[in-house]
Protein backbone atom coordinates (compact mmCIF):
# COMPACT_ATOMS: atom_id res chain seq x y z
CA UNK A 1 136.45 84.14 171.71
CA UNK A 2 133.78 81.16 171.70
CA UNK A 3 133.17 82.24 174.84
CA UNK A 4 132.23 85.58 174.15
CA UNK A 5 130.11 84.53 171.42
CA UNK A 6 128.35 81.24 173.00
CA UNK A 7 124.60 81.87 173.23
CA UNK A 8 122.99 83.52 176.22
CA UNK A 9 119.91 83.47 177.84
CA UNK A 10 117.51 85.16 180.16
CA UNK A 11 119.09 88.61 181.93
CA UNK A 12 122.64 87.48 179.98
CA UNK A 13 121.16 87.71 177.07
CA UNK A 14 119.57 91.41 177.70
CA UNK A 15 122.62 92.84 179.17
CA UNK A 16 124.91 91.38 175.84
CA UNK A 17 122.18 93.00 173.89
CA UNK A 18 122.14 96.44 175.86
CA UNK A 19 126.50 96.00 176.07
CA UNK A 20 126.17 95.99 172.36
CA UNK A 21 123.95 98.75 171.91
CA UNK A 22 125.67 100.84 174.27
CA UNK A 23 129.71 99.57 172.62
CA UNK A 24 128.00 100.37 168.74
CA UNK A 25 126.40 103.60 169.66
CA UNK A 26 129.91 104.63 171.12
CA UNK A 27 131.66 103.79 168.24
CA UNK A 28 129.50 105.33 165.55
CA UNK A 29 129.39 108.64 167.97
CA UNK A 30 133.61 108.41 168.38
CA UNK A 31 133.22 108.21 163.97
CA UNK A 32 130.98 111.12 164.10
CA UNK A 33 133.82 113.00 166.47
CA UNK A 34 136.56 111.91 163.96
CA UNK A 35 137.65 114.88 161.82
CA UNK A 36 136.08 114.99 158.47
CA UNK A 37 139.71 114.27 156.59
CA UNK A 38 139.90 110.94 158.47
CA UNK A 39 136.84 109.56 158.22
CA UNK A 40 136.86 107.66 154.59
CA UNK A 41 140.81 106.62 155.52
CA UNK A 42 139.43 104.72 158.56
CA UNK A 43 136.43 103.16 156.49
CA UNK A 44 138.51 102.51 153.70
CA UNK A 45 141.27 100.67 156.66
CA UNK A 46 137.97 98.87 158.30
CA UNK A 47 137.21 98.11 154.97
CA UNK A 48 139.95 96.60 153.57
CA UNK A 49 140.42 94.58 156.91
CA UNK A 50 137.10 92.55 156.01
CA UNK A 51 137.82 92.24 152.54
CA UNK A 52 140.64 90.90 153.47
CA UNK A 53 140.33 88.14 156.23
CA UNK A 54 137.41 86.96 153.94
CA UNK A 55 139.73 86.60 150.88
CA UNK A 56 142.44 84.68 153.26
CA UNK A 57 139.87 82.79 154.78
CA UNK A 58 138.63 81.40 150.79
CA UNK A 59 142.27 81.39 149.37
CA UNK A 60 144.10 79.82 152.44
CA UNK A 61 143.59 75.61 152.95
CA UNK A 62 140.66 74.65 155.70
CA UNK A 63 141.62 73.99 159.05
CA UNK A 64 143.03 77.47 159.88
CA UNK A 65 142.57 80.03 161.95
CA UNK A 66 140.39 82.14 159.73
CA UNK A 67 137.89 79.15 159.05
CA UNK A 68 137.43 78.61 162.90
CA UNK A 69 136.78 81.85 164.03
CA UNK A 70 134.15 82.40 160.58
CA UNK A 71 131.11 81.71 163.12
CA UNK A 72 131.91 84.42 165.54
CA UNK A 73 132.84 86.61 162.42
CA UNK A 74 129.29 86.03 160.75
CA UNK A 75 127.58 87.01 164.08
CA UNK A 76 129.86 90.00 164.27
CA UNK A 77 128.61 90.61 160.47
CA UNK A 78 124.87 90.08 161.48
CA UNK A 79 125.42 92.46 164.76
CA UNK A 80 126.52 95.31 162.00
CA UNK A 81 123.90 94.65 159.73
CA UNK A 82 121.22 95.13 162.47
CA UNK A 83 122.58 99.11 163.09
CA UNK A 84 122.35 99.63 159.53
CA UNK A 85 118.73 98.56 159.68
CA UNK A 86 118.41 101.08 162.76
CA UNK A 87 119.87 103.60 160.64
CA UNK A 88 117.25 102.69 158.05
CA UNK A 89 114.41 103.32 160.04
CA UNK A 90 116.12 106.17 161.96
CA UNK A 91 116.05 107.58 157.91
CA UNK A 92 112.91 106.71 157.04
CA UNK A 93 111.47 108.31 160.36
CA UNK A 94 112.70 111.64 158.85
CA UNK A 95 111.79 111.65 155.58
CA UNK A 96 107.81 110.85 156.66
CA UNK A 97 108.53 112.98 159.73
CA UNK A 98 109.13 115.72 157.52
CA UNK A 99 106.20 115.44 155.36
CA UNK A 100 104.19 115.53 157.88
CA UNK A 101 105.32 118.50 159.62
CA UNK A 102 105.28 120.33 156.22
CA UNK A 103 102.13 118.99 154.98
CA UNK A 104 103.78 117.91 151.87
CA UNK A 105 101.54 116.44 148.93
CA UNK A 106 100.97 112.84 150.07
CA UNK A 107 101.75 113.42 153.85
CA UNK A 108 98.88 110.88 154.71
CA UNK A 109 100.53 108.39 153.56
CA UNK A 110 103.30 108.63 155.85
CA UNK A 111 101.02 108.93 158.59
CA UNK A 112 99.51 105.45 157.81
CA UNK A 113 103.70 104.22 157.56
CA UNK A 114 103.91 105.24 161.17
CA UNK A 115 100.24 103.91 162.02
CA UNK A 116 101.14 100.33 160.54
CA UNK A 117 105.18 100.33 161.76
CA UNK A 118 104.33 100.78 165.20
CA UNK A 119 100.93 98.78 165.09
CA UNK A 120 103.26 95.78 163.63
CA UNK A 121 106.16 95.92 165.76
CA UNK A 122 104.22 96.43 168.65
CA UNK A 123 102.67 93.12 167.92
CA UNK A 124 105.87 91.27 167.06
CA UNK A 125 107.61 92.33 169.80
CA UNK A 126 104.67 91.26 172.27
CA UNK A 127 104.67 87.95 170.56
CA UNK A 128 107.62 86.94 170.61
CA UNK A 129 107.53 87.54 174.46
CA UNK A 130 103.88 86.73 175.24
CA UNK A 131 103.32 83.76 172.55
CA UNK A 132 99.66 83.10 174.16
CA UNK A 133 98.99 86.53 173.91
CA UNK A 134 96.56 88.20 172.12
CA UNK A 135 98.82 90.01 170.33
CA UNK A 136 99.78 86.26 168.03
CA UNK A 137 96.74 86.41 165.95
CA UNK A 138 96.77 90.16 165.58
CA UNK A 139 100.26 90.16 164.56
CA UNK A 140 99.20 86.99 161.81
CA UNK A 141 96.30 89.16 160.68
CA UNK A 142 98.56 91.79 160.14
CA UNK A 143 101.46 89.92 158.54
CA UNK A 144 99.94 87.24 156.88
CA UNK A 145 96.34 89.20 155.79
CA UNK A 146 97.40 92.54 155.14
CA UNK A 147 101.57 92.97 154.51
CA UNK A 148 101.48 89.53 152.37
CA UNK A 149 98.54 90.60 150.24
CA UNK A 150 100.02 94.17 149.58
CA UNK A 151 102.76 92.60 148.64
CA UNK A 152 101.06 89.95 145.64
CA UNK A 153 99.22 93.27 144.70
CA UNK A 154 101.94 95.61 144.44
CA UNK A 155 103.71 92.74 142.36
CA UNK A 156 101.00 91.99 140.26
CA UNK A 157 101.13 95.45 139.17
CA UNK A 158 104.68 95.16 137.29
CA UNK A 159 102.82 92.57 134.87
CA UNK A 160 101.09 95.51 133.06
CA UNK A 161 104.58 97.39 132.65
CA UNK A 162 106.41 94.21 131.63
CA UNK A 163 103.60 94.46 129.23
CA UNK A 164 104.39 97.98 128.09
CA UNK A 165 108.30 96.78 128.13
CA UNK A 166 107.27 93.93 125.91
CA UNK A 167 105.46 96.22 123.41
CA UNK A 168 108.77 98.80 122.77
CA UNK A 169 110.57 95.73 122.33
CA UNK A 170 108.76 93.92 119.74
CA UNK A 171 108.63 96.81 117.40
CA UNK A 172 109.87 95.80 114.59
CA UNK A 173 112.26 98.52 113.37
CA UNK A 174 115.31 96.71 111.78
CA UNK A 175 116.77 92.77 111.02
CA UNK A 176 117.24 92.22 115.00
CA UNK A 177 113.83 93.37 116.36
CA UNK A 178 112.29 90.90 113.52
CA UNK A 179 114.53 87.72 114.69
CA UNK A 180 113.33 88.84 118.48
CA UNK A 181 109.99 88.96 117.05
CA UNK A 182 109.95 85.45 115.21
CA UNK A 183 111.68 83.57 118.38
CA UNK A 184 109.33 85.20 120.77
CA UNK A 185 106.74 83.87 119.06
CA UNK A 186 107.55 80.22 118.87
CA UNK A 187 108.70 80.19 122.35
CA UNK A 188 105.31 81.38 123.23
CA UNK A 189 103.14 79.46 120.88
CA UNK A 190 105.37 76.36 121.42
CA UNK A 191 104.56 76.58 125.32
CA UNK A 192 100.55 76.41 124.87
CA UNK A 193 98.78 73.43 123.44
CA UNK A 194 97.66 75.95 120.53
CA UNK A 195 100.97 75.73 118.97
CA UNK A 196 101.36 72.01 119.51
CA UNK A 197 97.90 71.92 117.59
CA UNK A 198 99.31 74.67 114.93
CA UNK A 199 101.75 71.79 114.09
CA UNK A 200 100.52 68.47 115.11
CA UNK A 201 100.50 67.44 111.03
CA UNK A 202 104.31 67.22 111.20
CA UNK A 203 104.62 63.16 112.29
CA UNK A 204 106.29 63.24 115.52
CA UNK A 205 108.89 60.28 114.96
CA UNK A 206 109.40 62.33 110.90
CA UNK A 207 112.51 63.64 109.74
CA UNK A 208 110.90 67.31 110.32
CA UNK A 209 109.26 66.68 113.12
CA UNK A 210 112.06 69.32 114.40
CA UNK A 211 109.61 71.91 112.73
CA UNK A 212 106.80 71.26 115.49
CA UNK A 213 106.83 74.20 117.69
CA UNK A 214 107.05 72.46 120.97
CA UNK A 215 110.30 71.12 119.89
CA UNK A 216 111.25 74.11 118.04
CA UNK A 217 110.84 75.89 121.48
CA UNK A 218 112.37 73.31 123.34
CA UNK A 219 115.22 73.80 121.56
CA UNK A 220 115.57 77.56 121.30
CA UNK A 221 115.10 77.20 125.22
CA UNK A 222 117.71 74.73 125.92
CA UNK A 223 120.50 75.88 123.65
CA UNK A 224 121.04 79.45 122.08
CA UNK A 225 119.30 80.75 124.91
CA UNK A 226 121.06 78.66 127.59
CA UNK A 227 124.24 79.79 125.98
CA UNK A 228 122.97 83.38 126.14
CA UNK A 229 122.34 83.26 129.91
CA UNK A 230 125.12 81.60 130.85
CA UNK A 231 127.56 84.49 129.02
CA UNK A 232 125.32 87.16 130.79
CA UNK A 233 126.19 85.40 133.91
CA UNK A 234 129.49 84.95 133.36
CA UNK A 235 129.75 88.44 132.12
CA UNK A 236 128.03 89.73 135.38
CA UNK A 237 130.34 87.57 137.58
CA UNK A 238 133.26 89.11 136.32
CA UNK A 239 131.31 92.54 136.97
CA UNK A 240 130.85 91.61 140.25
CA UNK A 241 134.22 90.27 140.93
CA UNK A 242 135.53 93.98 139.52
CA UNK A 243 133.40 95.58 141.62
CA UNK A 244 133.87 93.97 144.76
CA UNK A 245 137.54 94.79 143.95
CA UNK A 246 137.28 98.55 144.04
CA UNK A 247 135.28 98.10 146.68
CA UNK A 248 137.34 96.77 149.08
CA UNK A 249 140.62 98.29 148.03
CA UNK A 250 138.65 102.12 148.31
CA UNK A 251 138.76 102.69 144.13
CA UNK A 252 135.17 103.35 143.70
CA UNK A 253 134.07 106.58 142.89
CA UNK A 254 130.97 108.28 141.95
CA UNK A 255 128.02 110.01 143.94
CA UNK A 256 127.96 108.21 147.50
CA UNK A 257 132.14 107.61 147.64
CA UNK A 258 133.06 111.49 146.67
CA UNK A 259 130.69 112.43 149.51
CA UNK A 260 132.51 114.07 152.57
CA UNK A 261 131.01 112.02 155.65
């Protein structure tokens, strides 16, 4: 088994990766083959099967057999995760393919997706095998100038809806929106030297100098609202732990899971 998974190099290397391709695109063809009644039995089998060494391989004391095989498990984890990106693109390659073909409002846009995937990948790909190429600065240009600066835009943008958010929150309708309204606004006038002015006639060392609002915030900050994020994230562990349950044991139903595959 460590064999099998010890790093290659040079031609071994390409003929493990072309072995691979070749072994996954079998097996997701044989799945395709498999009669439509049997396909979510052996997912839900394949399924279970990985939930389940991980859950023996937490549960059961270190030093077994589960722990030392983990590495070649991970890489057999990575492996899969790589044909699900494949299948990715192979889906986003049709949905753009189609607009174009149909002209569909907005099918310029996925003319420039297919002008800047291949223009990028084209330049990784000839970087990572030519580093003294000219393809290394082309590929920064492209990564670090245009894909990182799309990115800090497109972000920026969710500032002016957190905005909008903020607004339909802080409406004051009833006894609640009010008490959000009140703590919002020491926290944020607590945080700027403007509230620390608002205030700075309370004596700090006082027996209200609790009333200044940079303490006032400080203290909203580190306890109720400490306590408040810690039951979230308790309640969302449990959530998660639930889910991952009905995951792995095939009890999760809804829009994808009823879906014949």
């Amino acid at each position: 088994m460590h064999t099998l998974f010890a790093p290659k190099h040079g031609v071994e290397l390409w003929l493990y990766i072309a072995g691979s391709l070749v072994i996954g695109a079998g097996l997701l063809l044989l799945l395709c083959q498999t009669p439509q009644r049997l396909r979510k039995p052996v997912i839900a089998f394949v399924t279970f099967l990985g939930g389940l060494y991980f859950t023996l391989e937490f549960l059961i004391p270190h030093d077994n057999y589960f722990t030392h095989v983990m590495p070649e498990v991970v890489n057999a984890e990575i492996v899969v995760s790589c044909f699900t990106l494949f299948i990715g693109i192979y889906n986003l390659f049709g949905v753009h393919g189609r607009a174009i073909r149909r002209k569909q409002p907005g099918w310029y846009n996925s003319v420039a997706f297919f002008a800047a995937f291949f223009l990028i990948a084209s330049a990784g790909f000839i970087k990572d095998m030519r580093p003294d190429s000219a393809a290394t600065p082309l590929f920064e240009i492209l990564f670090n100038g245009f894909m990182n600066s799309l990115q800090s835009t497109t972000f920026s943008l969710i500032a002016f809806y957190i905005v909008s958010a903020a607004y339909r929150a802080f409406r004051i309708r009833n006894s609640e929106s009010v008490l959000m309204m009140i703590t919002a606004m020491i926290i944020m006038l607590g945080l700027v030297p403007l509230g620390s002015a608002l205030t700075s006639f309370i004596p700090a060392n006082s027996f209200f100098s609790f009333l200044r609002l940079e303490k006032l915030s400080y203290f909203i900050l580190l306890l109720p609202n400490m306590a408040v994020q810690r039951a979230i994230a308790f309640g969302v562990g449990v959530g998660s732990m639930a889910m991952g349950l009905r995951i792995w044991l095939s009890l999760e139903r809804g829009s994808f899971f009823d879906e014949e595959l």
